[in-house]
Protein backbone atom coordinates (compact mmCIF):
# COMPACT_ATOMS: atom_id res chain seq x y z
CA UNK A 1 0.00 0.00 0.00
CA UNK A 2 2.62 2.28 1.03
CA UNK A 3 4.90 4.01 -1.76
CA UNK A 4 5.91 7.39 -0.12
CA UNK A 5 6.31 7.33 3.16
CA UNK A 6 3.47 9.05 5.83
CA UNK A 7 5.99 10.91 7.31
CA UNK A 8 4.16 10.31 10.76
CA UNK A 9 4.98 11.56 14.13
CA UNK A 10 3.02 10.59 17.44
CA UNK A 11 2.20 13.54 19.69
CA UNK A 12 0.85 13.36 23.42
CA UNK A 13 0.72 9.29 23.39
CA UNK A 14 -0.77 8.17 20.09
CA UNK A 15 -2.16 11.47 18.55
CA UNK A 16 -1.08 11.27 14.78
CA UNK A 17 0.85 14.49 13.19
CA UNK A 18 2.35 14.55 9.74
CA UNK A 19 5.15 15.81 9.97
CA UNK A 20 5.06 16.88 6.19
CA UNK A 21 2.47 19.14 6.95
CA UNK A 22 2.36 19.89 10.48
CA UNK A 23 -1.20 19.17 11.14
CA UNK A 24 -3.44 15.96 13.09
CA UNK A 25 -4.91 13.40 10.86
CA UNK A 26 -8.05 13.88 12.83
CA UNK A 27 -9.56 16.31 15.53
CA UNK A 28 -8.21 17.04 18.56
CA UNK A 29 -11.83 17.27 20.08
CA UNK A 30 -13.11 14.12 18.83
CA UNK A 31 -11.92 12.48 15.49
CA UNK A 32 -14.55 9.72 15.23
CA UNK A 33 -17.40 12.83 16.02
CA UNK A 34 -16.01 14.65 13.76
CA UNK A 35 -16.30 12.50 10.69
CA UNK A 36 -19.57 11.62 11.81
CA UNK A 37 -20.82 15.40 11.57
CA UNK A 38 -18.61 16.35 8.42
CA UNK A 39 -18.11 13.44 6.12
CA UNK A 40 -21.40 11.32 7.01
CA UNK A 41 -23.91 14.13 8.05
CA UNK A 42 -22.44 16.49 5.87
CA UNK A 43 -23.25 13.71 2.95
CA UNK A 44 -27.04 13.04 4.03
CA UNK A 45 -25.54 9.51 5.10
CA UNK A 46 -26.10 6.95 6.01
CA UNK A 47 -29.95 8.31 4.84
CA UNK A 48 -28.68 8.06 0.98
CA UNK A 49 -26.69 4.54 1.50
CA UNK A 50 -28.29 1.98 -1.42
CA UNK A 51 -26.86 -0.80 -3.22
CA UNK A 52 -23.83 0.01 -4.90
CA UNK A 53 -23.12 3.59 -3.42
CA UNK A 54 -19.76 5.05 -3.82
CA UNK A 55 -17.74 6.93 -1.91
CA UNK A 56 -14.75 8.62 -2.54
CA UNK A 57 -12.25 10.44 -1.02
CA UNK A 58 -9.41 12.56 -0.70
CA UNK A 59 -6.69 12.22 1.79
CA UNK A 60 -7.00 8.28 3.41
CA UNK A 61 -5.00 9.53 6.06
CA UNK A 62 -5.52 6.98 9.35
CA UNK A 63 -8.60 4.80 7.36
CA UNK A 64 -11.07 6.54 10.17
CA UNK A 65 -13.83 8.13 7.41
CA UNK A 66 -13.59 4.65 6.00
CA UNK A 67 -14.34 2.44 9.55
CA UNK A 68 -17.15 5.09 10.05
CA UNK A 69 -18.83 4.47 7.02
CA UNK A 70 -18.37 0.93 7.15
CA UNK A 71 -19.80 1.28 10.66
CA UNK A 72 -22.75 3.35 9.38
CA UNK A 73 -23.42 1.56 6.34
CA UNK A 74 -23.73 -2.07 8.34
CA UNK A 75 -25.77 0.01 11.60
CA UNK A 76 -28.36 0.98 8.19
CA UNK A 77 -28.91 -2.69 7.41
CA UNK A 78 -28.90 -1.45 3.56
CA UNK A 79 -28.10 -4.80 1.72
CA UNK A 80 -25.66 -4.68 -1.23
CA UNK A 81 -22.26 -3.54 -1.86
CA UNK A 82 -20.75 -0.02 -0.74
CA UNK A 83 -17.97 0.76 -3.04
CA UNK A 84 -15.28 2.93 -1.28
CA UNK A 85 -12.66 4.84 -3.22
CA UNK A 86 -9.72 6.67 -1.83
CA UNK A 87 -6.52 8.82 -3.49
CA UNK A 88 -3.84 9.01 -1.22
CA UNK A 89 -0.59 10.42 -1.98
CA UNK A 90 1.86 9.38 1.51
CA UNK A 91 -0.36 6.35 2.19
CA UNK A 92 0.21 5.18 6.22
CA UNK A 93 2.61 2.06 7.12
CA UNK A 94 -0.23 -1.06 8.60
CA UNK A 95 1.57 -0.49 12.00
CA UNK A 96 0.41 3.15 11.88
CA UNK A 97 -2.68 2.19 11.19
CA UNK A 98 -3.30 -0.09 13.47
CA UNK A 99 -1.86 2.28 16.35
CA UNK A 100 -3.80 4.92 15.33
CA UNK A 101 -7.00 3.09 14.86
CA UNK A 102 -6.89 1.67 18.16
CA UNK A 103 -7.79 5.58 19.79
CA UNK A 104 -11.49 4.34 18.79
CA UNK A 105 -12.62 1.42 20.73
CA UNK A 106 -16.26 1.88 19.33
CA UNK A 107 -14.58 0.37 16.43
CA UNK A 108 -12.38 -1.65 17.45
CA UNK A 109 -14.14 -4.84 15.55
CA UNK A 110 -13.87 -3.43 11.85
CA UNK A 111 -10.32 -2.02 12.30
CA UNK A 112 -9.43 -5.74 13.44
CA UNK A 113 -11.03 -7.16 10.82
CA UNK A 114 -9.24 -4.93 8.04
CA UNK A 115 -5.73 -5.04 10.06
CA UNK A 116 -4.77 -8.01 7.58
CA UNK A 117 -6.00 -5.94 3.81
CA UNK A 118 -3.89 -2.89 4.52
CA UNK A 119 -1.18 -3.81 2.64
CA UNK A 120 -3.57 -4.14 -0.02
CA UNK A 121 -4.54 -0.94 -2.51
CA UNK A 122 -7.55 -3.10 -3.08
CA UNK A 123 -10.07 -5.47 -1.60
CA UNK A 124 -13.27 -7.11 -1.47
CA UNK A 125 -15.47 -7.89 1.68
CA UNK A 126 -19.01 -8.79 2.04
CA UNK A 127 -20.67 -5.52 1.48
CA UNK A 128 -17.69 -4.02 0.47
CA UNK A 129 -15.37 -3.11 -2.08
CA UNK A 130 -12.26 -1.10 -1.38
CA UNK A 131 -9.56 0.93 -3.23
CA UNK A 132 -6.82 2.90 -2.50
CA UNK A 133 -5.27 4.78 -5.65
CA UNK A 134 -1.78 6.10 -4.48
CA UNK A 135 0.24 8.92 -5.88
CA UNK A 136 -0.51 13.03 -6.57
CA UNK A 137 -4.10 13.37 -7.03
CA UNK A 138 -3.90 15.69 -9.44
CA UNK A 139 -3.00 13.29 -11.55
CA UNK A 140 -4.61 10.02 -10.50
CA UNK A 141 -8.00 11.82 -10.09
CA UNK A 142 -8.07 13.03 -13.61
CA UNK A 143 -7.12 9.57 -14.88
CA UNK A 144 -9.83 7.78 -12.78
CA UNK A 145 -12.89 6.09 -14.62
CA UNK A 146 -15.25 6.00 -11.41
CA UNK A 147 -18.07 8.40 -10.61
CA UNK A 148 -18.92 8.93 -7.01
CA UNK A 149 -22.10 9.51 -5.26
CA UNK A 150 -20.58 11.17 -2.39
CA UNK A 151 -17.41 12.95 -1.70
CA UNK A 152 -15.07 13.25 1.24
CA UNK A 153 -12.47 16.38 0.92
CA UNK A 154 -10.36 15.57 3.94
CA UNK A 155 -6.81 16.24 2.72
CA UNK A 156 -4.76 18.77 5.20
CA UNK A 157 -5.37 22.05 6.06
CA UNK A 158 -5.89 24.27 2.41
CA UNK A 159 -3.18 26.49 4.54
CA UNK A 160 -0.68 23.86 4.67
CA UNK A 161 -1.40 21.26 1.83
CA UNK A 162 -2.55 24.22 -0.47
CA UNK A 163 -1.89 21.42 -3.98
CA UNK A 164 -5.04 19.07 -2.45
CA UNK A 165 -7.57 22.25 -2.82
CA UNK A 166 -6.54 23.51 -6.10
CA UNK A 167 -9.12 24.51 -8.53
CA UNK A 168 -8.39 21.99 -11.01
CA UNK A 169 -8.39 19.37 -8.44
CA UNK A 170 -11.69 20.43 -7.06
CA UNK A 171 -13.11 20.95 -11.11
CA UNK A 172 -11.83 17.30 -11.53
CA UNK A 173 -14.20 15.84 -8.18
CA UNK A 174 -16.82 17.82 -10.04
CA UNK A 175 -16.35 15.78 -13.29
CA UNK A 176 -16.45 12.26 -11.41
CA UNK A 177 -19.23 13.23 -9.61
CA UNK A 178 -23.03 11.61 -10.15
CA UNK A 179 -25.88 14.37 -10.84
CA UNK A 180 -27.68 14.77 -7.07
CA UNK A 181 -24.43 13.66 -5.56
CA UNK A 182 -22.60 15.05 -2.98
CA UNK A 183 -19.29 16.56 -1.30
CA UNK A 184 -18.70 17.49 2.12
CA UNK A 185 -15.34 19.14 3.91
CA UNK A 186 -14.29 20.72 7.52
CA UNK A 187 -12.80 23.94 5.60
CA UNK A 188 -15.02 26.70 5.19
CA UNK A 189 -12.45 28.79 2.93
CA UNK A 190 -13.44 31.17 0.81
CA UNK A 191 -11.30 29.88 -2.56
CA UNK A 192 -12.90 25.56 -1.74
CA UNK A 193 -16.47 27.13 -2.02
CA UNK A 194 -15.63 29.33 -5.11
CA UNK A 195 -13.95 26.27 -6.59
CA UNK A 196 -16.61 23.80 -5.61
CA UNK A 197 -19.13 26.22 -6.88
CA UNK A 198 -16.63 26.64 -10.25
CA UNK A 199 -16.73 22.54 -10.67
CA UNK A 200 -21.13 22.36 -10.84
CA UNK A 201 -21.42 22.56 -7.30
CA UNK A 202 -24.65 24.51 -5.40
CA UNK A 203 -23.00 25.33 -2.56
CA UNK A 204 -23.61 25.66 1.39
CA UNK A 205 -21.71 26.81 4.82
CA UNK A 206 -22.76 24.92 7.86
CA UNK A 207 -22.00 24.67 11.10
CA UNK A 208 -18.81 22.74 11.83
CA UNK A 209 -17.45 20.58 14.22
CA UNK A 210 -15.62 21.36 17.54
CA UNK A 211 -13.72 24.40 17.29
CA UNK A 212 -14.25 25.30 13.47
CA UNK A 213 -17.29 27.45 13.32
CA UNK A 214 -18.24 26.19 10.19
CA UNK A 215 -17.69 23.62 7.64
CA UNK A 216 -18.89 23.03 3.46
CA UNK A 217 -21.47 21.34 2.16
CA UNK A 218 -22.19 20.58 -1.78
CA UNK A 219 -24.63 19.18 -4.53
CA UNK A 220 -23.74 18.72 -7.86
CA UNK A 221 -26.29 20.53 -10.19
């Protein structure tokens, strides 16, 4: 899975930092909350969840948007397949992900069961099918034949991982993304919701999670 390395530190125990960027891979509040209010809630999920709904995402990071939706979509009893697509560029080491995964015990039971696919970039489960596409986004994204029903913008901060939030990036999530479907993100900035709105996107500011006072929601037109 891994072919640039994370570039991880561990902060106060077994908070993750990238060092790369100097920022958390998840909320200092309450990661596991947090994805619940941005990536899920912010997507109308697990409400929209139906056979063969796809999610993609980018910035993998420590795998926790992708236990939570697992999480969701088997609480929601929808039968079917979820297809989950990610585009990570500094893709985690299994130990990290493991150690970092193990800060939520709530799900404790999927990150055990997935401990033994992460060296994978791709894999099938009941109910699920998984990919990891590895490298600069900019350039896998564009090259990607999937369309996604919902979208999860959770690379680093647009401050400190500026190339993630570009406006050809964010044109190119527009292009593989369903009509009605959705994107969701913890940044409220200014130039992601004049790009999002640039890529066929109607556009909303919501309240965020934790400290952030707000947060971005979108539908594709």
């Amino acid at each position: 899975m891994q072919d640039q390395q994370s570039d991880l530190e561990w902060r106060d125990g077994d908070l993750p930092i990238s060092a790369r960027f100097d920022d958390p891979y998840y909320s200092l509040d309450n990661g596991l909350a947090e994805t619940q209010h941005v990536f899920l809630a912010g997507n109308a999920l697990p409400e929209r969840f139906c056979d063969g709904f796809h999610v993609a995402e980018l910035g993998f990071g420590t795998g926790l948007n992708l236990l939570a939706t697992i999480d969701a979509w088997r609480a929601s009893g929808t039968k079917g397949t979820l297809f989950y697509t990610t585009f990570e560029a500094y893709p985690l080491s299994r130990d990290e992900m493991v150690r970092a995964q193990s800060a939520f015990p709530e799900l404790r039971d999927i990150a055990q069961e997935l401990v033994p696919h992460w060296e994978k970039t791709a894999f099938t489960l009941p109910g699920l099918h998984f990919q990891m596409i590895t490298g600069d986004a900019r350039q896998t994204l564009e090259n990607w034949d999937g369309i996604a029903d919902a979208w999860y913008l959770d690379g680093f901060s647009p401050a400190k991982n500026p190339e993630l939030w570009g406006d050809a990036l964010i044109s190119s999530v527009g292009n593989h993304t369903a009509a009605g479907g959705t994107a969701a993100t913890y940044t409220a900035a200014g130039h992601v919701r004049r790009a999002l709105e640039a890529a066929g996107f109607d556009v909303t500011r919501s309240p965020g999670f934790g400290r952030k006072r707000h947060m971005t929601r979108a539908v594709r037109i």
